[in-house]
PDB file of N, CA and C in Angstrom:
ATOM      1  N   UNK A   1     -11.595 -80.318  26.126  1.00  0.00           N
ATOM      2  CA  UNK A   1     -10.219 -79.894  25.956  1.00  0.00           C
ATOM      3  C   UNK A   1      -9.715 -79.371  27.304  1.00  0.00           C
ATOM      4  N   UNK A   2      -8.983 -79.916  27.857  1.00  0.00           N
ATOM      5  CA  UNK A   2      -8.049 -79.926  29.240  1.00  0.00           C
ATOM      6  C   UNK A   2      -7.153 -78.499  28.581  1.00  0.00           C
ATOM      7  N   UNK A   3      -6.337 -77.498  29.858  1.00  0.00           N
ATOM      8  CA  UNK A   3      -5.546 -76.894  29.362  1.00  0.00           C
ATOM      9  C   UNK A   3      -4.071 -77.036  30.301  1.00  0.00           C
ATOM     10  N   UNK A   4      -3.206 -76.836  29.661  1.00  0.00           N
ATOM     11  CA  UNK A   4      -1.995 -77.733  30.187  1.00  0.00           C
ATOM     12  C   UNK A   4      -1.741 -77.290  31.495  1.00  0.00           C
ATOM     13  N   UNK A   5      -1.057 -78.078  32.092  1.00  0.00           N
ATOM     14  CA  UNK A   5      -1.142 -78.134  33.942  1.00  0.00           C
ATOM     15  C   UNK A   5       0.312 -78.380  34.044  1.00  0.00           C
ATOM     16  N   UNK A   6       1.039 -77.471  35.185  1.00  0.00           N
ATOM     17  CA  UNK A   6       2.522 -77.485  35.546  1.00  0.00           C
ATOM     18  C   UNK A   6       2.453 -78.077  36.871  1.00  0.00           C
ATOM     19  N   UNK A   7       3.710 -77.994  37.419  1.00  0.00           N
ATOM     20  CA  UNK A   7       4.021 -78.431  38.771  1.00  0.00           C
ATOM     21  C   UNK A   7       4.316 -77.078  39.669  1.00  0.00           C
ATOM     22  N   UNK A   8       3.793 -77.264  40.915  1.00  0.00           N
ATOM     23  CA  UNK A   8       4.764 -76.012  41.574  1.00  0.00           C
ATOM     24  C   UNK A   8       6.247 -75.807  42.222  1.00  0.00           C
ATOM     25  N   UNK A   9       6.885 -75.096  41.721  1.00  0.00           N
ATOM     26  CA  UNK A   9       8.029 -75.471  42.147  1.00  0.00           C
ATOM     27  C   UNK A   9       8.138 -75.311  43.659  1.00  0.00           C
ATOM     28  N   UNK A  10       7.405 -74.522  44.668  1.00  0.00           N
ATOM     29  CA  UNK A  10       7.215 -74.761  45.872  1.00  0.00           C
ATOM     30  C   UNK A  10       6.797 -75.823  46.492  1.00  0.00           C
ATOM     31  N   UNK A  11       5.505 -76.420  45.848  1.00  0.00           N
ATOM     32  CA  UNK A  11       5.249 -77.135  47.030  1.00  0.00           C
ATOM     33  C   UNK A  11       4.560 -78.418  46.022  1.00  0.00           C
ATOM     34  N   UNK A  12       4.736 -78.171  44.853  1.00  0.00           N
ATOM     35  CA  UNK A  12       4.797 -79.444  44.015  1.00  0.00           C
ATOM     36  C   UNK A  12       3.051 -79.866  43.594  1.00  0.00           C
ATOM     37  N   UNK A  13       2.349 -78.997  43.984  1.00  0.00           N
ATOM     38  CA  UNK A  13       0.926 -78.894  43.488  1.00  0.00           C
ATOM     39  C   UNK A  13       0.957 -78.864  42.065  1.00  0.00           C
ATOM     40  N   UNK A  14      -0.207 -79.568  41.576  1.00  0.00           N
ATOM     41  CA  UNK A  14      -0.917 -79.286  40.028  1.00  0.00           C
ATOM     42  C   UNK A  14      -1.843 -78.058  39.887  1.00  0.00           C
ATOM     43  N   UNK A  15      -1.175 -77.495  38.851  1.00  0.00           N
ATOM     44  CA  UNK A  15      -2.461 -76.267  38.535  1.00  0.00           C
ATOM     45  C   UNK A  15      -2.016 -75.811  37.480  1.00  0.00           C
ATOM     46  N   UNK A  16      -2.963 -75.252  36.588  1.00  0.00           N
ATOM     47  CA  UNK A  16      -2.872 -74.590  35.330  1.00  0.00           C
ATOM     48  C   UNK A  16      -1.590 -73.576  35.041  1.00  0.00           C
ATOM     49  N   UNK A  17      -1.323 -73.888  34.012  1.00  0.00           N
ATOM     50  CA  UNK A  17      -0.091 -73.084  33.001  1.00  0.00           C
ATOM     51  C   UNK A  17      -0.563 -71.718  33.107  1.00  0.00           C
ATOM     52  N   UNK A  18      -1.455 -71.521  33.020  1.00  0.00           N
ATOM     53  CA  UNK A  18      -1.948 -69.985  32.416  1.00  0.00           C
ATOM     54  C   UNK A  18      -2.276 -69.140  34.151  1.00  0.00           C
ATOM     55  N   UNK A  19      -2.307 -69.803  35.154  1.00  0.00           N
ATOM     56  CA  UNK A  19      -2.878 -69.309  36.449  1.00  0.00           C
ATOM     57  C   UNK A  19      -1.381 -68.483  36.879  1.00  0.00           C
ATOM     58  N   UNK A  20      -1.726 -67.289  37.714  1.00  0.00           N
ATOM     59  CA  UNK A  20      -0.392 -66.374  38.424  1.00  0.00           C
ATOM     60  C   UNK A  20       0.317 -66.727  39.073  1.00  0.00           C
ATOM     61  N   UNK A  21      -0.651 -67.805  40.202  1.00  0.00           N
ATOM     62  CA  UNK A  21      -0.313 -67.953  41.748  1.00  0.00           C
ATOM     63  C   UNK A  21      -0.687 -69.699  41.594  1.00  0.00           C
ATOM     64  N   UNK A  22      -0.305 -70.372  42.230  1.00  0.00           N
ATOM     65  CA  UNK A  22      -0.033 -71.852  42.902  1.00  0.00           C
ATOM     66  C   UNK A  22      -1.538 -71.498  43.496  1.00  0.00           C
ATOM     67  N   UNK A  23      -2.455 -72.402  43.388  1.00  0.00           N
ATOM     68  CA  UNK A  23      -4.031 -72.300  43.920  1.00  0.00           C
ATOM     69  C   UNK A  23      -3.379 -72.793  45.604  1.00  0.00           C
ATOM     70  N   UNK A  24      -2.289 -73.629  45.792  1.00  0.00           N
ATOM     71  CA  UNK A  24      -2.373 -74.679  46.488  1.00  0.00           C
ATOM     72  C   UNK A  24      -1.211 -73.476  47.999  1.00  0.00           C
ATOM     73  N   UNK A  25      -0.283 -73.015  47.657  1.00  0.00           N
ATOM     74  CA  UNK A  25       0.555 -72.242  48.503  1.00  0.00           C
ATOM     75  C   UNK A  25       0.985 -70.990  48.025  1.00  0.00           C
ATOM     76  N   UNK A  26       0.306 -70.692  47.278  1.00  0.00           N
ATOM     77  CA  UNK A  26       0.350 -68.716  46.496  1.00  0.00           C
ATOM     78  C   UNK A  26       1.420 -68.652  46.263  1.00  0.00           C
ATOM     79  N   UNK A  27       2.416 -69.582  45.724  1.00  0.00           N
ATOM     80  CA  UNK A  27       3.677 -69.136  45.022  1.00  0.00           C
ATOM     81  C   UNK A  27       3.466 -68.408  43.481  1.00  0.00           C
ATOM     82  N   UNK A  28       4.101 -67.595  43.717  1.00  0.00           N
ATOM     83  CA  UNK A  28       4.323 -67.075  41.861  1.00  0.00           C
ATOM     84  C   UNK A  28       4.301 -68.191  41.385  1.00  0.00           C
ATOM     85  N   UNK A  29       4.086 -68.213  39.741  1.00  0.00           N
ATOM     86  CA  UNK A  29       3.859 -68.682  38.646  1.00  0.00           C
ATOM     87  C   UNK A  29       5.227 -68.379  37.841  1.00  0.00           C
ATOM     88  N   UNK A  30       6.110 -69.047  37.867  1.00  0.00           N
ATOM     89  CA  UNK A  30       7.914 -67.977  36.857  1.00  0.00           C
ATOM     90  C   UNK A  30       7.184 -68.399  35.698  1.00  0.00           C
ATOM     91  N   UNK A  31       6.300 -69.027  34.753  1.00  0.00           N
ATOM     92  CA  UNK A  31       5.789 -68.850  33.749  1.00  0.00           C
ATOM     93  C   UNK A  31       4.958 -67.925  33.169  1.00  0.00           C
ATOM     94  N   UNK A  32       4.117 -67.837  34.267  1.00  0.00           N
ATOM     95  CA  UNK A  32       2.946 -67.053  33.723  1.00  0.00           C
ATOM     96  C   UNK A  32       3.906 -65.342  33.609  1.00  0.00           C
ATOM     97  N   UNK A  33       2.927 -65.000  31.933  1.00  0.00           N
ATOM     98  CA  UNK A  33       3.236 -63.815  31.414  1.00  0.00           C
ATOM     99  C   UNK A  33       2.121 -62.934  31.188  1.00  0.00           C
ATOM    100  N   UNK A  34       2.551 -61.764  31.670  1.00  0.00           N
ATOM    101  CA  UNK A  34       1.493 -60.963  31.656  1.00  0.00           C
ATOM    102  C   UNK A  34       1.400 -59.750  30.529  1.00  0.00           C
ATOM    103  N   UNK A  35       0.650 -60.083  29.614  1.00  0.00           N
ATOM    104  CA  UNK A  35       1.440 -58.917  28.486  1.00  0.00           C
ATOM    105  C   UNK A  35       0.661 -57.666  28.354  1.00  0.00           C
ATOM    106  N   UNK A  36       1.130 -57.047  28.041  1.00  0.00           N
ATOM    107  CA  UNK A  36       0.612 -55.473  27.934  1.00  0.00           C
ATOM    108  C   UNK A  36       0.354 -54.761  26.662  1.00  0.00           C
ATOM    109  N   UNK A  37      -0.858 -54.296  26.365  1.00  0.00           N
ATOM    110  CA  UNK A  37      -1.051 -54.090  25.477  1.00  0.00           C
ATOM    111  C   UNK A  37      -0.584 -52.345  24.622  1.00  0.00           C
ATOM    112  N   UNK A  38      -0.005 -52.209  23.534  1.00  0.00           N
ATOM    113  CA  UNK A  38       0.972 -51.313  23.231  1.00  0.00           C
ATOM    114  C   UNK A  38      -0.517 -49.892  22.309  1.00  0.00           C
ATOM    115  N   UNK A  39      -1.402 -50.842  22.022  1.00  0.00           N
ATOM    116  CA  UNK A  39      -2.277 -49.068  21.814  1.00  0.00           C
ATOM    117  C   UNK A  39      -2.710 -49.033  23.200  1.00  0.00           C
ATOM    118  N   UNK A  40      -3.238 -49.786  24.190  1.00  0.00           N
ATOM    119  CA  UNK A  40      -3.575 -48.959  25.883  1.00  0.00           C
ATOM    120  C   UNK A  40      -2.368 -48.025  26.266  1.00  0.00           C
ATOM    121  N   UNK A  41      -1.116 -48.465  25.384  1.00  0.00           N
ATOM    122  CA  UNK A  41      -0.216 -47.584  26.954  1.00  0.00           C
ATOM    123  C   UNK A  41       0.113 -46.388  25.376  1.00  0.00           C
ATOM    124  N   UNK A  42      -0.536 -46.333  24.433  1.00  0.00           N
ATOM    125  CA  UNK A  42      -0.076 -45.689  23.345  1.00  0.00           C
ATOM    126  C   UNK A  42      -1.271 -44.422  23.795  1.00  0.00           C
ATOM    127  N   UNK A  43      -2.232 -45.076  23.506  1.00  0.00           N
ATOM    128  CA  UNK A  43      -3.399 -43.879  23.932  1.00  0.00           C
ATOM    129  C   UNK A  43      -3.498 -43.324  25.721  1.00  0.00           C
ATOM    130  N   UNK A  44      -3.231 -43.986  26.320  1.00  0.00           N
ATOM    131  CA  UNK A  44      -3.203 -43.497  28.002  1.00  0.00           C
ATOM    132  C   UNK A  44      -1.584 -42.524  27.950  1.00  0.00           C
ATOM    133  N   UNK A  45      -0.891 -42.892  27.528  1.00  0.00           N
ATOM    134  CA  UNK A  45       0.623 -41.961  26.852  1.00  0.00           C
ATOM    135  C   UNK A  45      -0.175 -40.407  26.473  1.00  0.00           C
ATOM    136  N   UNK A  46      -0.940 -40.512  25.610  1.00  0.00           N
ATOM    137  CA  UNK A  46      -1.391 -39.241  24.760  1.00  0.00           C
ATOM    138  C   UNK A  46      -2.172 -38.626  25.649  1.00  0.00           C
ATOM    139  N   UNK A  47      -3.225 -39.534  26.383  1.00  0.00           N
ATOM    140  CA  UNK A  47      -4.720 -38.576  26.956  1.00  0.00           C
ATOM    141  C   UNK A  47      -3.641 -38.694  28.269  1.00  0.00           C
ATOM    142  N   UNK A  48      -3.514 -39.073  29.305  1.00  0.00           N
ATOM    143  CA  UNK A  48      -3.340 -39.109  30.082  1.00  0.00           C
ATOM    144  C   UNK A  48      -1.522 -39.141  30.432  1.00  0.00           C
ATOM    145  N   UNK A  49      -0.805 -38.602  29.772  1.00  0.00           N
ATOM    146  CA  UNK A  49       0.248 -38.731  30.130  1.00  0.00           C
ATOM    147  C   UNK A  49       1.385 -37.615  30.843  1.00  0.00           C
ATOM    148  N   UNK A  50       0.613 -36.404  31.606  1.00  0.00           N
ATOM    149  CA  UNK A  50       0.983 -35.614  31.943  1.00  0.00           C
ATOM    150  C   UNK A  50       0.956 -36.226  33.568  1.00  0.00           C
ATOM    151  N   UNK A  51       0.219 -37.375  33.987  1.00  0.00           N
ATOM    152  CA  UNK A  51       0.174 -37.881  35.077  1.00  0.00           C
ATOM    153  C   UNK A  51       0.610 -39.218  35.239  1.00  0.00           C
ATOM    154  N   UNK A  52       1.145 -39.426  34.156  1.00  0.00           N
ATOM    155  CA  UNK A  52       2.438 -40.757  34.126  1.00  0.00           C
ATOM    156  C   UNK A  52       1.746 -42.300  34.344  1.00  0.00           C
ATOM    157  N   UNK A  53       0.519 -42.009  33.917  1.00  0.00           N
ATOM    158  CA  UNK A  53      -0.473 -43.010  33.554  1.00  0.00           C
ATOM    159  C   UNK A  53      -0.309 -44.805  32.733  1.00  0.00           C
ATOM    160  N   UNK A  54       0.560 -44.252  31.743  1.00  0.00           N
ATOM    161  CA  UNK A  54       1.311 -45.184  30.761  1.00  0.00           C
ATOM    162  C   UNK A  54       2.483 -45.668  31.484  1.00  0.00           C
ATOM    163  N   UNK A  55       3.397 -45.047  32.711  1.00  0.00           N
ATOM    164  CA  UNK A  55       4.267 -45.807  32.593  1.00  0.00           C
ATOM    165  C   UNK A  55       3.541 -46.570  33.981  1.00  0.00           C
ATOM    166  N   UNK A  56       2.629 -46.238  35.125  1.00  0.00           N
ATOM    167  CA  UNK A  56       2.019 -46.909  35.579  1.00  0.00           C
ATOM    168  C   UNK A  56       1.491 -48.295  35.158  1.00  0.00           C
ATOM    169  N   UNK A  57       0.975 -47.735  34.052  1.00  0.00           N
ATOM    170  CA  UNK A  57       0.047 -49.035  33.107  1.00  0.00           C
ATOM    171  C   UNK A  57       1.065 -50.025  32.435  1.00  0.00           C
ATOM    172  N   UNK A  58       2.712 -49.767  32.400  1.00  0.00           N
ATOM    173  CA  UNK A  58       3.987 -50.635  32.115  1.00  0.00           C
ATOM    174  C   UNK A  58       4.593 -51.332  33.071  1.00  0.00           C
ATOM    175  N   UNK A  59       4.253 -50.829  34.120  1.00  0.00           N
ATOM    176  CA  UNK A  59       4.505 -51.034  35.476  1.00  0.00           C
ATOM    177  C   UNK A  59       6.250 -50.182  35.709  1.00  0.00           C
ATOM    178  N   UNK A  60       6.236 -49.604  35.469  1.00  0.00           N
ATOM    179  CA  UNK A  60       7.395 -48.126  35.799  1.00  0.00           C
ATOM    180  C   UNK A  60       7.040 -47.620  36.849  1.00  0.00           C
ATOM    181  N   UNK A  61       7.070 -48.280  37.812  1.00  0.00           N
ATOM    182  CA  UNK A  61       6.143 -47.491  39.200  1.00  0.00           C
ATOM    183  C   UNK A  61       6.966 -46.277  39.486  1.00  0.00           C
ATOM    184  N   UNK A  62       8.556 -46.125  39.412  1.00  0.00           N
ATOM    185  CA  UNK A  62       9.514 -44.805  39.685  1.00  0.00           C
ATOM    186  C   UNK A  62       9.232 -43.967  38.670  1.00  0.00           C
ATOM    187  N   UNK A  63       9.257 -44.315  37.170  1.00  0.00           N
ATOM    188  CA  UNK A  63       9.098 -43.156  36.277  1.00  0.00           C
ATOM    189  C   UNK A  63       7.719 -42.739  36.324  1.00  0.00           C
ATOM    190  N   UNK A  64       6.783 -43.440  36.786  1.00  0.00           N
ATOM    191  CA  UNK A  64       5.663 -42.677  37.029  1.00  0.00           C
ATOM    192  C   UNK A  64       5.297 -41.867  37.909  1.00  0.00           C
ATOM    193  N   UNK A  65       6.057 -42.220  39.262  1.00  0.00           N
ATOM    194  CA  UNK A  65       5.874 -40.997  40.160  1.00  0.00           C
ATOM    195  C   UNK A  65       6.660 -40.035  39.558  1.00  0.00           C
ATOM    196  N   UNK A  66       7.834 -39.834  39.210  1.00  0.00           N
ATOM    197  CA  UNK A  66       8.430 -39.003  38.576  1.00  0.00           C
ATOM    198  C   UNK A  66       7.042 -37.631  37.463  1.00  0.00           C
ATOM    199  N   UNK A  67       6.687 -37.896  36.638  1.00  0.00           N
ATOM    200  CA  UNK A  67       5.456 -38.036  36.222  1.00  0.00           C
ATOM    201  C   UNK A  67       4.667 -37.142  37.111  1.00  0.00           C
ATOM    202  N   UNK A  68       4.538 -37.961  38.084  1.00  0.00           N
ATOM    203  CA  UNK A  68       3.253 -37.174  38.658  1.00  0.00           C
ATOM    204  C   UNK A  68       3.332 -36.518  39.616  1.00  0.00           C
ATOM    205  N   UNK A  69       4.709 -36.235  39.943  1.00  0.00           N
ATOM    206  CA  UNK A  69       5.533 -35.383  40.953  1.00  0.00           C
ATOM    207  C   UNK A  69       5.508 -33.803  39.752  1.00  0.00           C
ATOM    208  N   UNK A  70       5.842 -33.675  38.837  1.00  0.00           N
ATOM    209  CA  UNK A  70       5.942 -32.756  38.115  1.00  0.00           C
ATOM    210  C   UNK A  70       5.046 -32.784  36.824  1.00  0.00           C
ATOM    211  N   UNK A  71       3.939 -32.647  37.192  1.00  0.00           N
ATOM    212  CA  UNK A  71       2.530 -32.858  36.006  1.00  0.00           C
ATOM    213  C   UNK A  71       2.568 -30.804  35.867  1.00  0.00           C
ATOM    214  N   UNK A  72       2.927 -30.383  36.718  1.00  0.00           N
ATOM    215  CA  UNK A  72       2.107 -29.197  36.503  1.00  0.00           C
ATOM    216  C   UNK A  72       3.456 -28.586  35.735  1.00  0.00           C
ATOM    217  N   UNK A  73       4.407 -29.095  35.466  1.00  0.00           N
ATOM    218  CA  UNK A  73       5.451 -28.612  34.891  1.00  0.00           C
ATOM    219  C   UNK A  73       4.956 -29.266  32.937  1.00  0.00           C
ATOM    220  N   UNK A  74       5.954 -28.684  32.193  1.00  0.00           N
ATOM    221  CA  UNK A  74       5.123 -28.778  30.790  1.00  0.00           C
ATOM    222  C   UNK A  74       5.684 -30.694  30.244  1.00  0.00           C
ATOM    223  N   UNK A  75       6.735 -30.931  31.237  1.00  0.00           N
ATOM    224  CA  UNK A  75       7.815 -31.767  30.631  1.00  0.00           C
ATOM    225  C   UNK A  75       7.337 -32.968  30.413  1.00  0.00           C
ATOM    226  N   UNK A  76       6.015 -33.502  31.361  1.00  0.00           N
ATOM    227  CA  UNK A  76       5.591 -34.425  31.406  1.00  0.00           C
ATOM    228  C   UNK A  76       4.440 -34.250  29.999  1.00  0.00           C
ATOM    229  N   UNK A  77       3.595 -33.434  29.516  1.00  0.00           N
ATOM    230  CA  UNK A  77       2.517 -33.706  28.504  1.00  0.00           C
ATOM    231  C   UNK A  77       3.129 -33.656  27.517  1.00  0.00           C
ATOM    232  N   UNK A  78       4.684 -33.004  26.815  1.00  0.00           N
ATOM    233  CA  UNK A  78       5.422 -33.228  25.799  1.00  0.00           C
ATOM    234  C   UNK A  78       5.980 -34.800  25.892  1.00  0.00           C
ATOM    235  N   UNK A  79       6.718 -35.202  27.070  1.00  0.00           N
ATOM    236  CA  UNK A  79       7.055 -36.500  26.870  1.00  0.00           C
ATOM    237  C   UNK A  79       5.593 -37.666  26.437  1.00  0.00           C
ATOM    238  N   UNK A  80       4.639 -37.362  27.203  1.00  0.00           N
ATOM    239  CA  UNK A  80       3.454 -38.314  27.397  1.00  0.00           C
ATOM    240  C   UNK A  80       3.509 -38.143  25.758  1.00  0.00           C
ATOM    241  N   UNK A  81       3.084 -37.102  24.979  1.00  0.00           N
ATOM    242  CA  UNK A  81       2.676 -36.974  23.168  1.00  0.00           C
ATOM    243  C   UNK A  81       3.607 -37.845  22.576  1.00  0.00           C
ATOM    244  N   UNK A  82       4.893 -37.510  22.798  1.00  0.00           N
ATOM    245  CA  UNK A  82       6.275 -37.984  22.054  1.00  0.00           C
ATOM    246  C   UNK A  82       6.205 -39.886  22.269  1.00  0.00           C
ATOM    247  N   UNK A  83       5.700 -40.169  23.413  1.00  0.00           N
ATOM    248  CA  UNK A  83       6.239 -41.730  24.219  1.00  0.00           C
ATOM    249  C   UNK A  83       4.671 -42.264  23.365  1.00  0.00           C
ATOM    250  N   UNK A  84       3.953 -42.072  23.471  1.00  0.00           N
ATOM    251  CA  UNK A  84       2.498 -42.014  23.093  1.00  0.00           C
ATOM    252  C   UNK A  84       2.085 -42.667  21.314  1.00  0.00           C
ATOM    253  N   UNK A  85       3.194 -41.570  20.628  1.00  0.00           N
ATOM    254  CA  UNK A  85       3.163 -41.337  18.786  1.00  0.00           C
ATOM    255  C   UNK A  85       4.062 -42.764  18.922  1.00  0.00           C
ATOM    256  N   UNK A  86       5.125 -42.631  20.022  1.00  0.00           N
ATOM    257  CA  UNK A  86       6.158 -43.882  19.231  1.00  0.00           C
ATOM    258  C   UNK A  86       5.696 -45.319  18.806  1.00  0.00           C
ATOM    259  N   UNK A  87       4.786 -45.349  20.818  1.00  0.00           N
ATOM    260  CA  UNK A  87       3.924 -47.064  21.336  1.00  0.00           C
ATOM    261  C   UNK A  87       2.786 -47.312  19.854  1.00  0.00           C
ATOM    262  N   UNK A  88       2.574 -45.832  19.158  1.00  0.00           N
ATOM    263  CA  UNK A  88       1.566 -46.277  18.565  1.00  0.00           C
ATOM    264  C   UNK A  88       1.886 -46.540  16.843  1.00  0.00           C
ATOM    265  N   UNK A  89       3.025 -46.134  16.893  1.00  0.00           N
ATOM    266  CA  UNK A  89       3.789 -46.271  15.231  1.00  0.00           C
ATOM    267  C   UNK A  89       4.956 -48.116  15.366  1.00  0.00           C
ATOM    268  N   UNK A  90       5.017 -47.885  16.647  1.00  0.00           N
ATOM    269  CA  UNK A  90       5.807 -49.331  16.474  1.00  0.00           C
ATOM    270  C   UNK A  90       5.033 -50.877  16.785  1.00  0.00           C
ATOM    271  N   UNK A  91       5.797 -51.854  15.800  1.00  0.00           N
ATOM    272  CA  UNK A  91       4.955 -52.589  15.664  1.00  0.00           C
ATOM    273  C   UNK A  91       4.923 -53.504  17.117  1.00  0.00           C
ATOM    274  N   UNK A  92       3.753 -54.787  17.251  1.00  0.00           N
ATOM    275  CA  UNK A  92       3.904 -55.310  18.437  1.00  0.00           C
ATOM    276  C   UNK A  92       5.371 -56.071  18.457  1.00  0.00           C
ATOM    277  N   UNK A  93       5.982 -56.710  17.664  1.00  0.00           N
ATOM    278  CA  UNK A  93       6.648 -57.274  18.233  1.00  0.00           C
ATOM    279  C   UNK A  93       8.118 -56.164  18.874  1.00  0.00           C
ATOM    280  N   UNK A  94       8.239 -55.100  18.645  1.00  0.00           N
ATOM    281  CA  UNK A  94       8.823 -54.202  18.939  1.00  0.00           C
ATOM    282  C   UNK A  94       8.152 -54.065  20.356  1.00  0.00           C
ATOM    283  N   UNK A  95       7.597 -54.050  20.789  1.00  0.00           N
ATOM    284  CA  UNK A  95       6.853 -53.138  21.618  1.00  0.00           C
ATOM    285  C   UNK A  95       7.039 -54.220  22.895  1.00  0.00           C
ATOM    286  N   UNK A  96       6.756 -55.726  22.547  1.00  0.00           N
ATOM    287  CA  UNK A  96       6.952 -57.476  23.524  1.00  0.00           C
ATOM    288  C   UNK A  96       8.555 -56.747  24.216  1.00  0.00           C
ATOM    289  N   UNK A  97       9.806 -56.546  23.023  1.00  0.00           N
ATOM    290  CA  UNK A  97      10.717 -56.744  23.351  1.00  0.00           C
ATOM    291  C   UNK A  97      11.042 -55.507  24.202  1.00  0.00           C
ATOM    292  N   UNK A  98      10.595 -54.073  24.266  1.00  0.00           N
ATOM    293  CA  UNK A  98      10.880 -53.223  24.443  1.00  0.00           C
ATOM    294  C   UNK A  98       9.981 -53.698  26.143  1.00  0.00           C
ATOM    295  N   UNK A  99       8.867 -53.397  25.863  1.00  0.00           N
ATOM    296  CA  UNK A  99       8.394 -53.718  27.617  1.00  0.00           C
ATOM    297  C   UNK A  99       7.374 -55.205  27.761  1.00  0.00           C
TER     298      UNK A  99
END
């Protein structure tokens, strides 16, 4: 079983659907999807979210420094609990559309 093979839109190489990068000239992939899983950023939210861990792990690279600019303040381990209960009560397809 072969797995399906695109074109690159750079430079017109064959390579797998599912690969990031063009093997052939490291162009992005505008297909390839990278999905994220909603209990990792549900539980890293809870244990770890006074250091903005979860939105790291969403790729929120600003709201996470945010996060970890003010960990020693209380605002971040109440949000991390609150953001944490939601990722883990809502369902996946909620969660695809949301991040």
């Amino acid at each position: 079983m072969s797995e399906e093979q695109i074109y690159c839109l750079n430079c017109s190489a064959k390579f797998p659907k599912n690969a990031q990068f063009c093997p052939a000239c490291g162009a992005r992939n505008l297909l390839f999807v990278h999905h994220k899983d909603r209990i990792t950023a549900g539980l890293l939210a809870v244990m770890f979210g006074i250091f903005g861990a979860h939105k790291f792990y969403l790729r929120q690279y600003v709201q996470g420094l945010v996060y970890l600019f003010l960990f020693w303040t209380l605002i971040p381990p109440i949000l991390g609990i609150i953001e944490g209960v939601r990722f883990l009560t809502m369902s996946d397809a909620q969660f695809e559309l949301k991040h």
